[in-house]
PDB file of N, CA and C in Angstrom:
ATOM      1  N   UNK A   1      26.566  16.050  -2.172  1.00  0.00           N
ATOM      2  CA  UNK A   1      27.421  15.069  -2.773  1.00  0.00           C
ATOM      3  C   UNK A   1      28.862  15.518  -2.778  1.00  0.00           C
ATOM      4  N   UNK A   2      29.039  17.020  -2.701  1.00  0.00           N
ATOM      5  CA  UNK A   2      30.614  17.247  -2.993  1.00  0.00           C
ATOM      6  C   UNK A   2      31.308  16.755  -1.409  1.00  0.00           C
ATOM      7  N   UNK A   3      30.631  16.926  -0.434  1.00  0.00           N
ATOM      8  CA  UNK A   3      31.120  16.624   0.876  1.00  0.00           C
ATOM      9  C   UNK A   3      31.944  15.033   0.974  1.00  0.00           C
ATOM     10  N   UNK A   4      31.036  13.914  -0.252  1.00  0.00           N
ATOM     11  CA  UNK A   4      31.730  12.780  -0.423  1.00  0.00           C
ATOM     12  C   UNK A   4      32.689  11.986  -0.755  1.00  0.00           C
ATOM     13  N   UNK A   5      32.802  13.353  -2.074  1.00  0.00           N
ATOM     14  CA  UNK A   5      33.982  13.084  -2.986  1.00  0.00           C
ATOM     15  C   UNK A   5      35.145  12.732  -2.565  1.00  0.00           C
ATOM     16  N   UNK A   6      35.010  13.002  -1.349  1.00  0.00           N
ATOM     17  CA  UNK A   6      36.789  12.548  -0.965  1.00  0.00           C
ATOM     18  C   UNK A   6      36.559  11.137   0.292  1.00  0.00           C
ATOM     19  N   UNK A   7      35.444  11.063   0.321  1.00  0.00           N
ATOM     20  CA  UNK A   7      35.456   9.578   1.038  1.00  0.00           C
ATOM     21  C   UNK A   7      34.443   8.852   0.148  1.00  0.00           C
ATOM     22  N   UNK A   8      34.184   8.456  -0.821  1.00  0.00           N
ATOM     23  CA  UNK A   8      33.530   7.167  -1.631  1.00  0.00           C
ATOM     24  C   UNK A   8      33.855   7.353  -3.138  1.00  0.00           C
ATOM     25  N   UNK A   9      34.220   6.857  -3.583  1.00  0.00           N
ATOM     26  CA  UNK A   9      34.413   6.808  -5.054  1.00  0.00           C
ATOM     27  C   UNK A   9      33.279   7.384  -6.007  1.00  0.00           C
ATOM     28  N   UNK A  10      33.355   7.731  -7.127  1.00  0.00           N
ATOM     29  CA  UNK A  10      32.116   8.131  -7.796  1.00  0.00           C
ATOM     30  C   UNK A  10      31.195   7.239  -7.931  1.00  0.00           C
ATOM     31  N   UNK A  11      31.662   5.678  -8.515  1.00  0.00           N
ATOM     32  CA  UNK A  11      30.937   4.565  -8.693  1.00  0.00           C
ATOM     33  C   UNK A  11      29.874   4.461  -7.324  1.00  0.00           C
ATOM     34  N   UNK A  12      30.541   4.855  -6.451  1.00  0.00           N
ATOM     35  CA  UNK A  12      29.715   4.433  -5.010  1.00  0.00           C
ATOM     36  C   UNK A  12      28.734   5.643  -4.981  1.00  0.00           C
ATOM     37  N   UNK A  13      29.260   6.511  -5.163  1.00  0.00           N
ATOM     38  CA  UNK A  13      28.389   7.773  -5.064  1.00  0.00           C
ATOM     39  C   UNK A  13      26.907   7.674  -6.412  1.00  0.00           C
ATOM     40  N   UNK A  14      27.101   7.483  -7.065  1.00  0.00           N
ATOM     41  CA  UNK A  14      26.404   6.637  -8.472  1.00  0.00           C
ATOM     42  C   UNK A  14      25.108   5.730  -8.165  1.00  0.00           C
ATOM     43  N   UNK A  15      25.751   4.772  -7.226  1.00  0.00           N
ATOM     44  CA  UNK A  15      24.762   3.793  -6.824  1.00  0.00           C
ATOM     45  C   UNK A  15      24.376   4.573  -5.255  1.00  0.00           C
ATOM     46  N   UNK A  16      24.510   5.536  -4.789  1.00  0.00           N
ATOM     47  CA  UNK A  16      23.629   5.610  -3.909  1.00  0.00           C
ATOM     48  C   UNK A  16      23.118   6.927  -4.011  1.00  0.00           C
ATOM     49  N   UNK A  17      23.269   7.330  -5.329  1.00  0.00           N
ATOM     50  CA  UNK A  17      22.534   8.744  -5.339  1.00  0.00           C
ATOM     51  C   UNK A  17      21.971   8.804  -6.868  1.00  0.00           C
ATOM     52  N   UNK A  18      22.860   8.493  -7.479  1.00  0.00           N
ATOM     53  CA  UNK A  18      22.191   8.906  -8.679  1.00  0.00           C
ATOM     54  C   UNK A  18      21.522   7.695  -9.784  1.00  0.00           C
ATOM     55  N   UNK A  19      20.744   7.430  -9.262  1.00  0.00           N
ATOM     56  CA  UNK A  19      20.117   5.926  -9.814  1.00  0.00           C
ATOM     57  C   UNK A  19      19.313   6.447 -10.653  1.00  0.00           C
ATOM     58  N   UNK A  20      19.027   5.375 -11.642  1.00  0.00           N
ATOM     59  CA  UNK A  20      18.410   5.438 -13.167  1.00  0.00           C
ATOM     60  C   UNK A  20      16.481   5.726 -12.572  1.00  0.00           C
ATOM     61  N   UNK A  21      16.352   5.775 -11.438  1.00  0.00           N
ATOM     62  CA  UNK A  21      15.371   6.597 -10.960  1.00  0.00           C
ATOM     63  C   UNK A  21      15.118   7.357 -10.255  1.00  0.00           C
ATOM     64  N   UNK A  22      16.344   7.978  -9.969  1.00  0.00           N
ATOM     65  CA  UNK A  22      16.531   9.210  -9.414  1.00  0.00           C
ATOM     66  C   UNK A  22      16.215  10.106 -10.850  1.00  0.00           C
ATOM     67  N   UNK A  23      17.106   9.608 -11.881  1.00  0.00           N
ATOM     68  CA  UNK A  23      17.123  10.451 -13.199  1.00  0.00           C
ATOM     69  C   UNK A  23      16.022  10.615 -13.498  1.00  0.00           C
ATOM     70  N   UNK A  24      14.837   9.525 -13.671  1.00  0.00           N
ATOM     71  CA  UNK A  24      13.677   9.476 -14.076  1.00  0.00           C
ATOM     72  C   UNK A  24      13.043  10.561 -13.450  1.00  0.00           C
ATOM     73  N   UNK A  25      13.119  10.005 -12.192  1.00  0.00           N
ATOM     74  CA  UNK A  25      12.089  11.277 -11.667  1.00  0.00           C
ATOM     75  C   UNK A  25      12.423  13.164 -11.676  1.00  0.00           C
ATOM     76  N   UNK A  26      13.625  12.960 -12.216  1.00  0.00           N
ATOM     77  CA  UNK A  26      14.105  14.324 -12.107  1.00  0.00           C
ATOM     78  C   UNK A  26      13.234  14.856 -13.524  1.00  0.00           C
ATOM     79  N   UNK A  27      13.483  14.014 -14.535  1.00  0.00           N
ATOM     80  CA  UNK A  27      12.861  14.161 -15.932  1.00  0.00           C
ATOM     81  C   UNK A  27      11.579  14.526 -15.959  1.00  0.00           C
ATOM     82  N   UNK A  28      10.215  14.766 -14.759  1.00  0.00           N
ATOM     83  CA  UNK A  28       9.492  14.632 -14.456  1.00  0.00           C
ATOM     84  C   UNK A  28       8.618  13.784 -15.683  1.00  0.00           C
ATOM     85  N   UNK A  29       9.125  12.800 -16.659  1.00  0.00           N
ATOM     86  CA  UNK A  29       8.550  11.944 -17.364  1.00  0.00           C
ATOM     87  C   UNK A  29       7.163  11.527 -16.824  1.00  0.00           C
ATOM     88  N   UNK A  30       7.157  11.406 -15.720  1.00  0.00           N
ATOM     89  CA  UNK A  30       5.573  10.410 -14.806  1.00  0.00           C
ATOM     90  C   UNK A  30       4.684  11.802 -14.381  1.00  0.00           C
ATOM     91  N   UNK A  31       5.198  13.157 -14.850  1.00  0.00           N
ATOM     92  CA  UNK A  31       4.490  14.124 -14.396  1.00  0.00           C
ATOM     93  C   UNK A  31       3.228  14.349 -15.244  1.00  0.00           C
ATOM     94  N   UNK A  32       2.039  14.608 -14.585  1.00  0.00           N
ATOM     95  CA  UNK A  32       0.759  14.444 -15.118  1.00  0.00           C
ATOM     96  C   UNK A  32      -0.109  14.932 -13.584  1.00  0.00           C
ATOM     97  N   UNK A  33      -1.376  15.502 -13.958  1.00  0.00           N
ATOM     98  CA  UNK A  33      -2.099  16.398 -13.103  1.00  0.00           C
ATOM     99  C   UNK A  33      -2.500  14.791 -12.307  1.00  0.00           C
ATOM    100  N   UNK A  34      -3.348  13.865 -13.194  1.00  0.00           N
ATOM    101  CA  UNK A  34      -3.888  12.751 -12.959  1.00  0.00           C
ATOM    102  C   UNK A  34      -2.599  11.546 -11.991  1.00  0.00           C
ATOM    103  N   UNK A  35      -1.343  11.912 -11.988  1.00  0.00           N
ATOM    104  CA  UNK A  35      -0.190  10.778 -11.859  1.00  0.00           C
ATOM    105  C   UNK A  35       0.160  11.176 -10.896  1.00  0.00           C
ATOM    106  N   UNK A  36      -0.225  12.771 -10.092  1.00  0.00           N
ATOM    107  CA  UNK A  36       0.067  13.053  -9.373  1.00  0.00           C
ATOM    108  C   UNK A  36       0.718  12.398  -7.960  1.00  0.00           C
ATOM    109  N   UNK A  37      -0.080  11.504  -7.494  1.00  0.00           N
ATOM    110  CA  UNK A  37       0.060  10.277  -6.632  1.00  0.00           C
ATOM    111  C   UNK A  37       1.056   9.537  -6.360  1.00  0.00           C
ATOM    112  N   UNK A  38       1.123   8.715  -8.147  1.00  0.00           N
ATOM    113  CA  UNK A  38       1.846   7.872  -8.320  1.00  0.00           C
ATOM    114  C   UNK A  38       3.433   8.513  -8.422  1.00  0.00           C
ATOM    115  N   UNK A  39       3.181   9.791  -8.811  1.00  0.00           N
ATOM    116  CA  UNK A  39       4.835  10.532  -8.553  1.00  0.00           C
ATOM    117  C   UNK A  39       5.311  10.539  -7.266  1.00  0.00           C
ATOM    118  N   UNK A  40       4.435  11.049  -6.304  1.00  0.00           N
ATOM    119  CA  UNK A  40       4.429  11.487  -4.746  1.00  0.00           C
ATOM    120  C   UNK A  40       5.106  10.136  -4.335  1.00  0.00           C
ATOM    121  N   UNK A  41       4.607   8.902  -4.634  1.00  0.00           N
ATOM    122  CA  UNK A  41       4.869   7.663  -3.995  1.00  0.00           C
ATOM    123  C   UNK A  41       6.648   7.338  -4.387  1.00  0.00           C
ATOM    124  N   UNK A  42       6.318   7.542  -5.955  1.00  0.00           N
ATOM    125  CA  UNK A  42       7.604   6.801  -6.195  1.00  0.00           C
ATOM    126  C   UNK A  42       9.035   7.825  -5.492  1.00  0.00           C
ATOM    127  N   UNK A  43       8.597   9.026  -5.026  1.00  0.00           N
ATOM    128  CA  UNK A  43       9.815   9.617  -4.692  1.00  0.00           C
ATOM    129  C   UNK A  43       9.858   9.489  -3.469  1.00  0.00           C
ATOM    130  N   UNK A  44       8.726   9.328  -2.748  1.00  0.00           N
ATOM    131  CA  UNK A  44       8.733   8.257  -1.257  1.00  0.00           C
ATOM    132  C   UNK A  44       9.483   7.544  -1.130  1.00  0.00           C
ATOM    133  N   UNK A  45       9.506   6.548  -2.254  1.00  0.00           N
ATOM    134  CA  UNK A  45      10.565   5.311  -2.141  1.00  0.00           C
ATOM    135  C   UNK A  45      11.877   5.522  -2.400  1.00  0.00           C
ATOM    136  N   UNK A  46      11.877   6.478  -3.394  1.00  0.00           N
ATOM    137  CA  UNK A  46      13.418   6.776  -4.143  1.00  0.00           C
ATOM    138  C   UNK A  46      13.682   7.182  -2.535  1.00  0.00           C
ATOM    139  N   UNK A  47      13.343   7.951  -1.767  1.00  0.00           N
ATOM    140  CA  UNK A  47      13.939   8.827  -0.510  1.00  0.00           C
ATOM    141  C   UNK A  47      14.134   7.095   0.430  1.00  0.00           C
ATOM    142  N   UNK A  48      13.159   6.748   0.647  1.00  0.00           N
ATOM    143  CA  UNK A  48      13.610   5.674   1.447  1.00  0.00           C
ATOM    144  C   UNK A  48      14.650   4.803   1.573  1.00  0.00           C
ATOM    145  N   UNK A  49      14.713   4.603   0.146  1.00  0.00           N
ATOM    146  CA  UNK A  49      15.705   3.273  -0.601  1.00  0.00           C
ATOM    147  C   UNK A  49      17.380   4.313   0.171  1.00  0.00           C
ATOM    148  N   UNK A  50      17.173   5.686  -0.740  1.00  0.00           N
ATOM    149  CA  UNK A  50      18.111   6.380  -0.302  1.00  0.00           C
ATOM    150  C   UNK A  50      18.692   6.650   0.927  1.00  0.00           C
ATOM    151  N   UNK A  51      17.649   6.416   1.813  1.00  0.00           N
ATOM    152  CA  UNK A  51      18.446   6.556   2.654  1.00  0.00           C
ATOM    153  C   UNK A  51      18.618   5.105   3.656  1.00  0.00           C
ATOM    154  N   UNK A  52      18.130   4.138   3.437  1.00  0.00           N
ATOM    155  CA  UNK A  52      18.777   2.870   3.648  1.00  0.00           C
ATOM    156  C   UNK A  52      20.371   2.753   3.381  1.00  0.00           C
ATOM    157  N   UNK A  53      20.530   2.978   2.176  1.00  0.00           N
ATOM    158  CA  UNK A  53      21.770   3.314   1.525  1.00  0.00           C
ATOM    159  C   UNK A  53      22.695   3.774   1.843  1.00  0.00           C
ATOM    160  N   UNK A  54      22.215   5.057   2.331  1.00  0.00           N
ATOM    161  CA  UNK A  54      23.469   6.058   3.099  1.00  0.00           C
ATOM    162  C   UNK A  54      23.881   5.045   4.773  1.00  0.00           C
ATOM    163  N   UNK A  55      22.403   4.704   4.964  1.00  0.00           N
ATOM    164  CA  UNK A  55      22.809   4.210   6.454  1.00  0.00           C
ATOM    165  C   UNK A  55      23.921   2.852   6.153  1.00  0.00           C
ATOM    166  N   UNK A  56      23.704   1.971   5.406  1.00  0.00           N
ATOM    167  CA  UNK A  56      24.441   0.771   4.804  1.00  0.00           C
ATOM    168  C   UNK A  56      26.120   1.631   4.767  1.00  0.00           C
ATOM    169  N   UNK A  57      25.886   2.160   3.897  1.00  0.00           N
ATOM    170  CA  UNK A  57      27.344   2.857   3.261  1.00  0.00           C
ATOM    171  C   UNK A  57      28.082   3.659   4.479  1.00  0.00           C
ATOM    172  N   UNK A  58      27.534   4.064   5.250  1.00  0.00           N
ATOM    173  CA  UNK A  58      27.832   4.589   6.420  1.00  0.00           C
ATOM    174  C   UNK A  58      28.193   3.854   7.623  1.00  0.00           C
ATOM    175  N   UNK A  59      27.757   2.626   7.457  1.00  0.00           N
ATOM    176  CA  UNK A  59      28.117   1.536   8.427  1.00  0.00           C
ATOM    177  C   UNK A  59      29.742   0.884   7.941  1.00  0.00           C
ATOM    178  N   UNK A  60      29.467   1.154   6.433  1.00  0.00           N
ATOM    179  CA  UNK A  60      30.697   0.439   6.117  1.00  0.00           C
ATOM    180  C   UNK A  60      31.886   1.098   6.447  1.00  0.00           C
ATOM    181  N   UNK A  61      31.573   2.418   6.285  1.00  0.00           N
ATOM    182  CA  UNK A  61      33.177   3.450   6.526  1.00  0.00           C
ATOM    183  C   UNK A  61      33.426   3.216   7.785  1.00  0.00           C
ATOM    184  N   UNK A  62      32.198   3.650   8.698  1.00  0.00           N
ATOM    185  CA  UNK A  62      33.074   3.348  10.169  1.00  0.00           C
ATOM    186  C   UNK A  62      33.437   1.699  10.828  1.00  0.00           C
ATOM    187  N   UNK A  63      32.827   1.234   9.940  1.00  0.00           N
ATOM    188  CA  UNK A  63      33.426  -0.608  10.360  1.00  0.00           C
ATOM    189  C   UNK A  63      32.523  -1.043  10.889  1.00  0.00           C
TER     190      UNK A  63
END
């Protein structure tokens, strides 16, 4: 993230990195021997979403 700081604003950096389930999952709140799964998945997606994101946001800088 520090590599960004000088090309996207924090707000931007915010919404494509540090989302209210990024936090979650950092909290390991959903962590459980049994949830195991359902953790594995959701950070599947957090990674996916993420990097849709970067590709979007990355389209925008270069035009």
């Amino acid at each position: 993230m520090r590599g960004l700081r000088g090309l996207v604003s924090s707000e931007e950096i915010d919404r494509l990195v540090l989302t209210r389930r990024y936090g979650l999952l950092l909290t390991g709140s959903f962590a459980g021997a049994e949830q195991q799964r359902l953790v594995n998945g959701l950070v599947s997606v957090e990674i996916d979403q993420r990097v849709a994101a970067f590709k979007e946001a990355h389209a925008a800088i270069e035009g």
